[in-house]
N, C-alpha and C. Protein backbone atom coordinates (compact mmCIF):
# COMPACT_ATOMS: atom_id res chain seq x y z
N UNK A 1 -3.70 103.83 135.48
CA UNK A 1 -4.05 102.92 136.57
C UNK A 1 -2.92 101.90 136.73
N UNK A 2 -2.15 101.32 138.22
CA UNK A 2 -0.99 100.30 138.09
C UNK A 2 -2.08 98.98 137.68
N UNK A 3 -1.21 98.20 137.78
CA UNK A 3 -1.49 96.88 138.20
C UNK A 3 -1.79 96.27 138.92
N UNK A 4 -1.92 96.86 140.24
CA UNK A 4 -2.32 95.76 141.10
C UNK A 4 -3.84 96.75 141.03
N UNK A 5 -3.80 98.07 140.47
CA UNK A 5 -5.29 98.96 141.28
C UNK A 5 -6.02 97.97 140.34
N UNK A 6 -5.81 97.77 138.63
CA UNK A 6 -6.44 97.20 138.27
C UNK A 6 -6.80 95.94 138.36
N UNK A 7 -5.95 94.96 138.58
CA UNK A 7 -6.42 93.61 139.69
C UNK A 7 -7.51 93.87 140.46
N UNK A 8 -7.26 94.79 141.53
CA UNK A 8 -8.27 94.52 142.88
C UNK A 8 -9.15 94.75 142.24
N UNK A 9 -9.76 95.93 141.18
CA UNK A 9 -10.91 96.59 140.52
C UNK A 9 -11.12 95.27 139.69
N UNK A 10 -10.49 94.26 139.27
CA UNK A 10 -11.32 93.57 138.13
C UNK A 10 -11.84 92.50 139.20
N UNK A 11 -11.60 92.48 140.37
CA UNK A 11 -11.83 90.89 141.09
C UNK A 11 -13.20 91.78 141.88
N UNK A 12 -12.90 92.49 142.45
CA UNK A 12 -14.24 93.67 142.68
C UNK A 12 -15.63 93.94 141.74
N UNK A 13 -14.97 94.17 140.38
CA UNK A 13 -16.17 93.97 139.63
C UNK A 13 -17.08 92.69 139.14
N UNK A 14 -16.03 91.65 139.09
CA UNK A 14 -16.34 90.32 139.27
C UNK A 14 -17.27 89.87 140.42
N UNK A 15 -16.87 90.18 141.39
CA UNK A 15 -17.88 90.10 142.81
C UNK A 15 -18.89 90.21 143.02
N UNK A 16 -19.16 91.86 142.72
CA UNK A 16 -20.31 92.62 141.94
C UNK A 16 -21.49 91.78 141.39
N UNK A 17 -20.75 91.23 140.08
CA UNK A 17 -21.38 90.62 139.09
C UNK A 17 -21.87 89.41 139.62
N UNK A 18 -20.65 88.44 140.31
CA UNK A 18 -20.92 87.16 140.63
C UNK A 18 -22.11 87.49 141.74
N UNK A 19 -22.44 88.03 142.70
CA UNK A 19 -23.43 88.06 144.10
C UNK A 19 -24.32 89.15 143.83
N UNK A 20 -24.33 89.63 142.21
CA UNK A 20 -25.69 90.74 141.96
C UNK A 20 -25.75 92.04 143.44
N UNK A 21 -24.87 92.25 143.39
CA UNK A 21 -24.24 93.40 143.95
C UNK A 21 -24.82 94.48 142.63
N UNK A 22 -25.91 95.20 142.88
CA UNK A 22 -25.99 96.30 142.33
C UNK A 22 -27.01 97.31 142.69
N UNK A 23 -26.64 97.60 143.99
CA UNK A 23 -27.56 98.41 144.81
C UNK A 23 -29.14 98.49 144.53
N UNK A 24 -29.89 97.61 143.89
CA UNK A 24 -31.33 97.59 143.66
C UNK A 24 -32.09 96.95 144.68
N UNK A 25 -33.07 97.17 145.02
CA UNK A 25 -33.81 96.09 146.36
C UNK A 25 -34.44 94.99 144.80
N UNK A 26 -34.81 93.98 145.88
CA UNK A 26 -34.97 92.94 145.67
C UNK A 26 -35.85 92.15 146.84
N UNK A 27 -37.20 91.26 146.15
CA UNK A 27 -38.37 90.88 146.79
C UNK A 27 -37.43 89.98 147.55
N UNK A 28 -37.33 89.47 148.86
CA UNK A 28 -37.03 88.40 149.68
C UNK A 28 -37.41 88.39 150.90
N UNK A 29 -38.29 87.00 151.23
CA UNK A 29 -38.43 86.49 152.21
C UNK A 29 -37.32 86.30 153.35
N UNK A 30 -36.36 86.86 153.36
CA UNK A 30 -35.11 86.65 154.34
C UNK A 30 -35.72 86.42 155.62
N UNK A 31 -36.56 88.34 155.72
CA UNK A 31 -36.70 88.51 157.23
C UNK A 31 -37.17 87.77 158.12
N UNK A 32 -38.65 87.18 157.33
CA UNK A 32 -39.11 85.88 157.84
C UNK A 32 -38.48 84.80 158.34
N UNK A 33 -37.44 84.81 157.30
CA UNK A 33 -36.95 83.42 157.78
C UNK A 33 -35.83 83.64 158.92
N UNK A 34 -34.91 84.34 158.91
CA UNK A 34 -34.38 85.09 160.10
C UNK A 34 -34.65 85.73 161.20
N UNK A 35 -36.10 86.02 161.31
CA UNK A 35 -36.95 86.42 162.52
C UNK A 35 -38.48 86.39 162.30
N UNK A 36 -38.80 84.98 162.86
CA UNK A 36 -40.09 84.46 162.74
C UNK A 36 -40.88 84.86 163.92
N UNK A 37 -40.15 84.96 164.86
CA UNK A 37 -40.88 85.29 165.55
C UNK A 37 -41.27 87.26 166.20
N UNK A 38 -40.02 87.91 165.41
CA UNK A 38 -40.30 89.44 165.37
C UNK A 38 -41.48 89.29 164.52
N UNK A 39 -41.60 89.07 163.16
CA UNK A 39 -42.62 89.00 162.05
C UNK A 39 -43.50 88.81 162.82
N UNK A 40 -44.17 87.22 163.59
CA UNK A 40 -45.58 87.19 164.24
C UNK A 40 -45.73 87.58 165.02
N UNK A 41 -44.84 88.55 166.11
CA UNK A 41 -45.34 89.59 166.93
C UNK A 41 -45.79 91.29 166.50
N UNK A 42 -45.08 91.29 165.18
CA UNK A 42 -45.52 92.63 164.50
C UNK A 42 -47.02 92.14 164.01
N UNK A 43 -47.34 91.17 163.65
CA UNK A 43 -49.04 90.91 162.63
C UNK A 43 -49.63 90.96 164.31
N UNK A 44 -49.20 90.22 165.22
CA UNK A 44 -49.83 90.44 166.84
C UNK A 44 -50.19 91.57 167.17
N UNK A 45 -49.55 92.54 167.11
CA UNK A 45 -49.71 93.58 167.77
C UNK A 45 -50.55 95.04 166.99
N UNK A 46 -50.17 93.89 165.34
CA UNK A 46 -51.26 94.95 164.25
C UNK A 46 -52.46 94.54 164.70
N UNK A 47 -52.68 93.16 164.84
CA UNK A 47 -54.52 92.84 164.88
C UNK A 47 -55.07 93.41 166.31
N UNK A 48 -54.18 93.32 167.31
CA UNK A 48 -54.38 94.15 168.70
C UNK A 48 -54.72 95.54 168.64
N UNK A 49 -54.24 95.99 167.74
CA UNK A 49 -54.02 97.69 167.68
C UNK A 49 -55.58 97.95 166.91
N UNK A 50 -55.69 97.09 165.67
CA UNK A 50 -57.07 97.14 165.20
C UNK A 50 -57.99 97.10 165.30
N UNK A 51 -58.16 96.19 166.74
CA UNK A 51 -59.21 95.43 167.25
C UNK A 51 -59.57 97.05 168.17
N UNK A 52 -58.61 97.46 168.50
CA UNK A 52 -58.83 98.84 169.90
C UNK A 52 -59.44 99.71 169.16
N UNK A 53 -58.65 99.94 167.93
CA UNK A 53 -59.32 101.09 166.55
C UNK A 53 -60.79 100.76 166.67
N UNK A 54 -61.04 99.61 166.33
CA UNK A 54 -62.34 99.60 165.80
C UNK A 54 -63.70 99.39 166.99
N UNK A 55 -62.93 99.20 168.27
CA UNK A 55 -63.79 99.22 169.33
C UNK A 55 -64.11 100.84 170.01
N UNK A 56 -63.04 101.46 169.66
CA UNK A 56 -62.78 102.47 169.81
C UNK A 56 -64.17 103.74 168.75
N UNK A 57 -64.84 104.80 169.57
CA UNK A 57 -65.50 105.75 168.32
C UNK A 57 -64.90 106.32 167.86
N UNK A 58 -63.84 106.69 168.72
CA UNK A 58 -63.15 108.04 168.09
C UNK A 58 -62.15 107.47 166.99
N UNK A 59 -61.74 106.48 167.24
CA UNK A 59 -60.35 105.83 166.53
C UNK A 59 -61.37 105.56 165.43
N UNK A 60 -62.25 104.70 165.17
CA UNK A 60 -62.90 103.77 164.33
C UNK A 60 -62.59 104.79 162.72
N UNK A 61 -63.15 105.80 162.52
CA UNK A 61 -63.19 106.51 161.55
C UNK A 61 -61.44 106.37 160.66
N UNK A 62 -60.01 106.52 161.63
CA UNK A 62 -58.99 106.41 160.92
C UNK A 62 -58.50 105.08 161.34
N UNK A 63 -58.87 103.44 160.94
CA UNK A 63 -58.28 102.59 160.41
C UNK A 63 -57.96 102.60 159.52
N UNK A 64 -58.31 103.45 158.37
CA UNK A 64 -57.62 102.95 156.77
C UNK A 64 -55.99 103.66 157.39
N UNK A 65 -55.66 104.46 158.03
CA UNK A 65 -54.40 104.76 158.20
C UNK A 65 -53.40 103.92 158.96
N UNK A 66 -54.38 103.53 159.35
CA UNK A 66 -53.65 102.01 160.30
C UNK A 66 -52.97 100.86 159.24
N UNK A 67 -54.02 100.72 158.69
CA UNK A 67 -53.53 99.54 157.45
C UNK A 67 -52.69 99.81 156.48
N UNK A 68 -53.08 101.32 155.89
CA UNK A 68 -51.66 101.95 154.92
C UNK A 68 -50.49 102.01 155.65
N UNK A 69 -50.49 102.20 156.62
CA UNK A 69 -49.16 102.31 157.22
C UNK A 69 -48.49 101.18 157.83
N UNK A 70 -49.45 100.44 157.77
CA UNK A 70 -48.74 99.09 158.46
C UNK A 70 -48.27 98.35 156.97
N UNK A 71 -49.10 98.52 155.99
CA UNK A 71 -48.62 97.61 154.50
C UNK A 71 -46.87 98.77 153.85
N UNK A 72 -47.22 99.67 154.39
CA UNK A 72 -46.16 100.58 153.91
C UNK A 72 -44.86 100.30 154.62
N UNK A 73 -44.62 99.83 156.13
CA UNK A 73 -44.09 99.45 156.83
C UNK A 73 -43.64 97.95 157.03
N UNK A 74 -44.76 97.26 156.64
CA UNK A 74 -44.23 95.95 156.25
C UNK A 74 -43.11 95.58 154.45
N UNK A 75 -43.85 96.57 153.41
CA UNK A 75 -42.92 96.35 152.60
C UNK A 75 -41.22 96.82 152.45
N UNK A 76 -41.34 97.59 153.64
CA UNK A 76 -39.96 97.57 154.08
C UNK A 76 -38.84 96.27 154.18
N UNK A 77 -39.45 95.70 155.10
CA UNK A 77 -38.70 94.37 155.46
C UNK A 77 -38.85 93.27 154.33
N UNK A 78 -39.46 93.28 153.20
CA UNK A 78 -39.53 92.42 152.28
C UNK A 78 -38.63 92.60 151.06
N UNK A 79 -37.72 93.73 151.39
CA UNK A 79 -36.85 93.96 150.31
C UNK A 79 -35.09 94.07 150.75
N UNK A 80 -34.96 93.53 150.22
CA UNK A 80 -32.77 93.81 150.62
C UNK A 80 -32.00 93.99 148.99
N UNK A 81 -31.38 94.31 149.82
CA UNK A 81 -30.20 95.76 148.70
C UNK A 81 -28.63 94.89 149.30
N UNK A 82 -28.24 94.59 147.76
CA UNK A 82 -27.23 94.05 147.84
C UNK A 82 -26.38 95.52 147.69
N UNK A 83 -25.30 96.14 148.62
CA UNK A 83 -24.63 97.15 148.17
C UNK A 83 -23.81 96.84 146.93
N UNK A 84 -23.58 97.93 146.41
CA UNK A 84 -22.10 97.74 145.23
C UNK A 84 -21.04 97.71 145.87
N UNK A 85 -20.21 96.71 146.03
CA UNK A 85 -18.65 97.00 146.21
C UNK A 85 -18.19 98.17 144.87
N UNK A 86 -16.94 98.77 145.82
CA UNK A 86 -16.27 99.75 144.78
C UNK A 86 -14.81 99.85 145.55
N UNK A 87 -14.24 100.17 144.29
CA UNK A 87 -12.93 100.76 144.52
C UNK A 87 -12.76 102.07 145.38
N UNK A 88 -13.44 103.01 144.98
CA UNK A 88 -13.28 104.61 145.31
C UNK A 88 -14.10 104.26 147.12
N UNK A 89 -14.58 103.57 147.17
CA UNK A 89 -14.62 103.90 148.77
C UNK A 89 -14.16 103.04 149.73
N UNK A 90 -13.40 102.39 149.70
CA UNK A 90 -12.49 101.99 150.25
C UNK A 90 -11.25 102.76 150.84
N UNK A 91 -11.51 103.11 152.11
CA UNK A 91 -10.54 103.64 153.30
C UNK A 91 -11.48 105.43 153.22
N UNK A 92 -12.64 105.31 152.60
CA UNK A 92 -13.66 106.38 153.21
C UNK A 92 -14.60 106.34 153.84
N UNK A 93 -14.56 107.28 154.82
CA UNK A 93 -15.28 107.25 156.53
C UNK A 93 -16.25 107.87 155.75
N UNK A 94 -17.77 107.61 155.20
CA UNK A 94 -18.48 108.53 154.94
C UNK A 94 -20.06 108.15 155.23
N UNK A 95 -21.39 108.62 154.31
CA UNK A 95 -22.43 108.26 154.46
C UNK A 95 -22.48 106.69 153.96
N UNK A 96 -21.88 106.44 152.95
CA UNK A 96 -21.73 104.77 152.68
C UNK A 96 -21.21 104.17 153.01
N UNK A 97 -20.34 104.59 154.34
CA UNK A 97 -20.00 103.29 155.32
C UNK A 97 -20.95 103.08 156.17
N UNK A 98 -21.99 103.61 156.39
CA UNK A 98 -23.11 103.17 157.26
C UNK A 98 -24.28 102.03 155.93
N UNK A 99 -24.20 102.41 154.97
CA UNK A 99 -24.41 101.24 154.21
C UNK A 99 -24.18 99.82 153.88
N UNK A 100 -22.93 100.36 153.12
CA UNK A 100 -21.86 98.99 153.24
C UNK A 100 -20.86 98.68 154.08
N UNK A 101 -20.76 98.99 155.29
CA UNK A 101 -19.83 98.89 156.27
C UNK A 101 -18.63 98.89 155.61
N UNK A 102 -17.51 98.66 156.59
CA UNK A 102 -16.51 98.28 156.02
C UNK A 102 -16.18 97.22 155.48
N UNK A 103 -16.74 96.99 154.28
CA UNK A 103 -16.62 95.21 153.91
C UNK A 103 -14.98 95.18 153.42
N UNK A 104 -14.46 96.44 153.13
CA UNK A 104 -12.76 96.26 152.34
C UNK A 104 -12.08 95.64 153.87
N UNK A 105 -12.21 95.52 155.01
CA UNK A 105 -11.61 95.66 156.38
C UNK A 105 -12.08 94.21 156.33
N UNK A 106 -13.68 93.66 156.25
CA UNK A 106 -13.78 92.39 157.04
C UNK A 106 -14.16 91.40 156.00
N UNK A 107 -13.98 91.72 154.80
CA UNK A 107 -14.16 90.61 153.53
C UNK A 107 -12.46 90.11 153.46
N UNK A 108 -12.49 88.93 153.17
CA UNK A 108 -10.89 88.69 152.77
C UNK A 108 -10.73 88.66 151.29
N UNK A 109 -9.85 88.93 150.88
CA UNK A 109 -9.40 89.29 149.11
C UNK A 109 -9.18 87.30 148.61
N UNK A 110 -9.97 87.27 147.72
CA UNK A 110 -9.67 86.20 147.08
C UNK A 110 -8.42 85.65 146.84
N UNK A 111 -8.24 83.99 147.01
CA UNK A 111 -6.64 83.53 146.45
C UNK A 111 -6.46 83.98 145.31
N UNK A 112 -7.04 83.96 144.16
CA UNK A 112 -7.22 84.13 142.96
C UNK A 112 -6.38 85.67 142.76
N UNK A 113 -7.14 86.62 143.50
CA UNK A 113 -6.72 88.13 143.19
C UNK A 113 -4.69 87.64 143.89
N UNK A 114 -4.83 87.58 144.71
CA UNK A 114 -3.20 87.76 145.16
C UNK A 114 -2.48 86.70 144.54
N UNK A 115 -2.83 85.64 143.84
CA UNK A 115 -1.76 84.77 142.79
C UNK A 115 -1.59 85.61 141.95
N UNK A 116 -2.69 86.49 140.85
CA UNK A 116 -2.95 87.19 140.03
C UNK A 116 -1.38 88.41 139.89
N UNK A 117 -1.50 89.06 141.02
CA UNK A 117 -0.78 89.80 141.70
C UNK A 117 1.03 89.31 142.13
N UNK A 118 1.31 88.46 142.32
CA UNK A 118 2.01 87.57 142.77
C UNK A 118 2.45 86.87 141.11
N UNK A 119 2.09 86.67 139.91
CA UNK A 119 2.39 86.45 139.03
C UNK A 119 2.30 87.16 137.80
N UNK A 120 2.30 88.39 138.21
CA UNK A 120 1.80 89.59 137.20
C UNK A 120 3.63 89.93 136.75
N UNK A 121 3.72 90.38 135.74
CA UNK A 121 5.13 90.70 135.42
C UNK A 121 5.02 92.46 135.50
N UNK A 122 3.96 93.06 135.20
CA UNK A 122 3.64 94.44 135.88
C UNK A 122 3.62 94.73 136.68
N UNK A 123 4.11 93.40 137.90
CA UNK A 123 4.03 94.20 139.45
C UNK A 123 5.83 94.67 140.11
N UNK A 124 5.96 95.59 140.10
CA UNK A 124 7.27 95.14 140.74
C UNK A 124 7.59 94.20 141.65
N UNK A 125 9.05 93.70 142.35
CA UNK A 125 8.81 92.38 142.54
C UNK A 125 9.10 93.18 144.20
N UNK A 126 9.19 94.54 144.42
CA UNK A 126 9.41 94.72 145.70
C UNK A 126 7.56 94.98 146.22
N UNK A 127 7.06 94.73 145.52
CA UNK A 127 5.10 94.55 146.13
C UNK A 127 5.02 93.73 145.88
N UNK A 128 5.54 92.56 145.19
CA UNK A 128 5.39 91.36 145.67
C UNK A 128 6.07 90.46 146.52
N UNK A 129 7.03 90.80 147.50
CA UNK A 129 7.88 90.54 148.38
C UNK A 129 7.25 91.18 149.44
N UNK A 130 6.40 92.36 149.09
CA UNK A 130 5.57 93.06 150.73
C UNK A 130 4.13 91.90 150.65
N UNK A 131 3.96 91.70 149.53
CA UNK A 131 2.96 91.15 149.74
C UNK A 131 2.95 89.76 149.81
N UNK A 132 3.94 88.90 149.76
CA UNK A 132 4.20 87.48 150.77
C UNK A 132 4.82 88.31 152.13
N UNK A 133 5.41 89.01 152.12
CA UNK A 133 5.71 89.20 153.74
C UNK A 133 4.09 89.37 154.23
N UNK A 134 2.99 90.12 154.01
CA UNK A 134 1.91 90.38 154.26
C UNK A 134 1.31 89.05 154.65
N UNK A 135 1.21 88.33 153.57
CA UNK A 135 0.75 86.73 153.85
C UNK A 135 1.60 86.05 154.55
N UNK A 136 2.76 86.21 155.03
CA UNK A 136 3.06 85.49 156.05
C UNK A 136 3.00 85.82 157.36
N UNK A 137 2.46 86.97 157.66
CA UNK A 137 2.29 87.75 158.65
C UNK A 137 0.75 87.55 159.30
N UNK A 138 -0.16 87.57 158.18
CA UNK A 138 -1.36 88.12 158.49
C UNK A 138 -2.30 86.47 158.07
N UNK A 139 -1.92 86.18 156.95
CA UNK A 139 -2.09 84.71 156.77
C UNK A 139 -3.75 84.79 155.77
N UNK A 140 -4.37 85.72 156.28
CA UNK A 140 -5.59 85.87 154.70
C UNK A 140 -5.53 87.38 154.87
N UNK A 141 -5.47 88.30 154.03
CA UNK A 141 -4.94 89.24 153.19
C UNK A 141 -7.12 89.93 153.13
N UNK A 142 -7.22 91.50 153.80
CA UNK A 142 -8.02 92.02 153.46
C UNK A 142 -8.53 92.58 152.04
N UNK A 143 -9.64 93.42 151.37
CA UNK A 143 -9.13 94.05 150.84
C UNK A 143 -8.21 95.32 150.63
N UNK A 144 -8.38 95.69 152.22
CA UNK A 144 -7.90 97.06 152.35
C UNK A 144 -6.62 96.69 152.39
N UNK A 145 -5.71 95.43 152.76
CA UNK A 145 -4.46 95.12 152.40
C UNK A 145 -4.03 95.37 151.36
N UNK A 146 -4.76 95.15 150.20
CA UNK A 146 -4.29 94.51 148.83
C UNK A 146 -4.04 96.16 148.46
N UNK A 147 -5.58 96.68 148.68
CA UNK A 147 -5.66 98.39 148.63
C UNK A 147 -4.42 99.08 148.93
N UNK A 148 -3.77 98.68 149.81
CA UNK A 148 -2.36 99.88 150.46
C UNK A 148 -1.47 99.51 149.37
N UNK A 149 -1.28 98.25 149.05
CA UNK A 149 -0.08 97.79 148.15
C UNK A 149 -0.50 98.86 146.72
N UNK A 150 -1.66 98.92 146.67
CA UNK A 150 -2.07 99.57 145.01
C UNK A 150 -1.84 100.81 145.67
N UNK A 151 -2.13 101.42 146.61
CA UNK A 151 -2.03 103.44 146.86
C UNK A 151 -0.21 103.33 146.69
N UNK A 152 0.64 102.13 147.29
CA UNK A 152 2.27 102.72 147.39
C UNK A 152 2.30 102.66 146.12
N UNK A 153 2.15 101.35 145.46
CA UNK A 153 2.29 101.61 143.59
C UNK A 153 1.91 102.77 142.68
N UNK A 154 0.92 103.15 143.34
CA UNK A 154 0.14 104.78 142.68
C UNK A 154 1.18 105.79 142.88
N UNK A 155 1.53 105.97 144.64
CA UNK A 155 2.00 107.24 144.89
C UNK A 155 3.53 106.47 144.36
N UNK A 156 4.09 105.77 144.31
CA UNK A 156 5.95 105.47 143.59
C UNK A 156 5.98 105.32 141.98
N UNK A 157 4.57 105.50 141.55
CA UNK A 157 4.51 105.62 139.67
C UNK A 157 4.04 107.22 140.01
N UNK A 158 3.91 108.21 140.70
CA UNK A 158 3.19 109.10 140.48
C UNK A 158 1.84 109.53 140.06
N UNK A 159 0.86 108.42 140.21
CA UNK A 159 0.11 108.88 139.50
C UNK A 159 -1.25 108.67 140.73
C-alpha cells in the first residue's frame, strides 16, 4: 500500500469511527423533526382510512392489516443508517452509489489528511507539488482528489 493510499484510508477510518459510520440503523426521531408535517398527514390519513375500514362491512373484517402495515411502514422512517465510508468504492458507479452517493466527490478531505500528506517523507515530493498545485487551483481538495494522487502513486510504484 503507498502512502498517501494509506493516509486517505487512516483519515477514512477515523471518520467512520468519529460519526459511527457503520452501516447499522439506528432508533431516531430525525424524520419528525425534519418533516412534521409529512408525519401528521401520514397519522391523518391512517385514522381516515380506518374510520372508512370500519364503517365499511366488507372492509371491517381486514383492519388488523391496516394497522400491521401501517406500524410496519411507520418503523421504516424511525431508523437511519449511517453508510460506511470506504476506500474500495470510491470512483465506483455501482449499487452503493445509490446508497452512499458520491460522498468521495462532495465531502471535502480534511486539513489534517493533506498536511499529513504534504509532510510525509514517504511521499514523493513530485505528489506533493501536484498536490499544492491542486490546492491552489481548486482551494478545498475532494476525496476523490486526494484518491487520484494515491491511484498515480500506485500505478508509478507498480503496485
Amino acid at each position: 500500500m503507498t502512502e498517501i493510499r494509506r493516509l486517505l484510508t487512516h483519515t477514512i477510518d477515523e471518520l467512520n469511527a468519529r460519526e459511527k459510520r457503520d452501516n447499522r440503523p439506528r432508533f431516531s426521531i430525525s424524520f419528525i423533526r425534519n418533516h412534521p408535517g409529512l408525519f401528521v398527514g401520514m397519522y391523518v390519513a391512517w385514522f381516515a382510512t380506518l374510520v372508512v375500514m370500519l364503517r365499511s362491512e366488507t372492509l371491517a373484517d381486514s383492519v388488523w392489516l391496516l394497522v400491521v402495515l401501517f406500524i410496519l411502514f411507520n418503523a421504516f422512517f424511525f431508523f437511519d443508517v449511517n453508510p460506511r465510508y470506504r476506500y474500495e468504492d470510491i470512483d465506483v458507479l455501482d449499487f452503493r452509489v445509490c446508497f452512499n452517493g458520491e460522498w468521495y466527490n462532495t465531502r471535502f478531505a480534511p486539513e489534517q489528511l493533506i498536511n499529513n500528506i504534504l509532510q510525509s517523507p514517504h511521499v514523493e515530493a513530485a505528489y506533493k507539488a501536484q498536490l499544492q498545485n491542486m490546492l491552489s487551483t481548486k482551494g478545498d481538495l475532494s476525496f476523490y482528489d486526494i484518491f487520484t494522487l494515491a491511484r498515480a502513486e500506485s500505478a508509478q510504484s507498480g503496485g
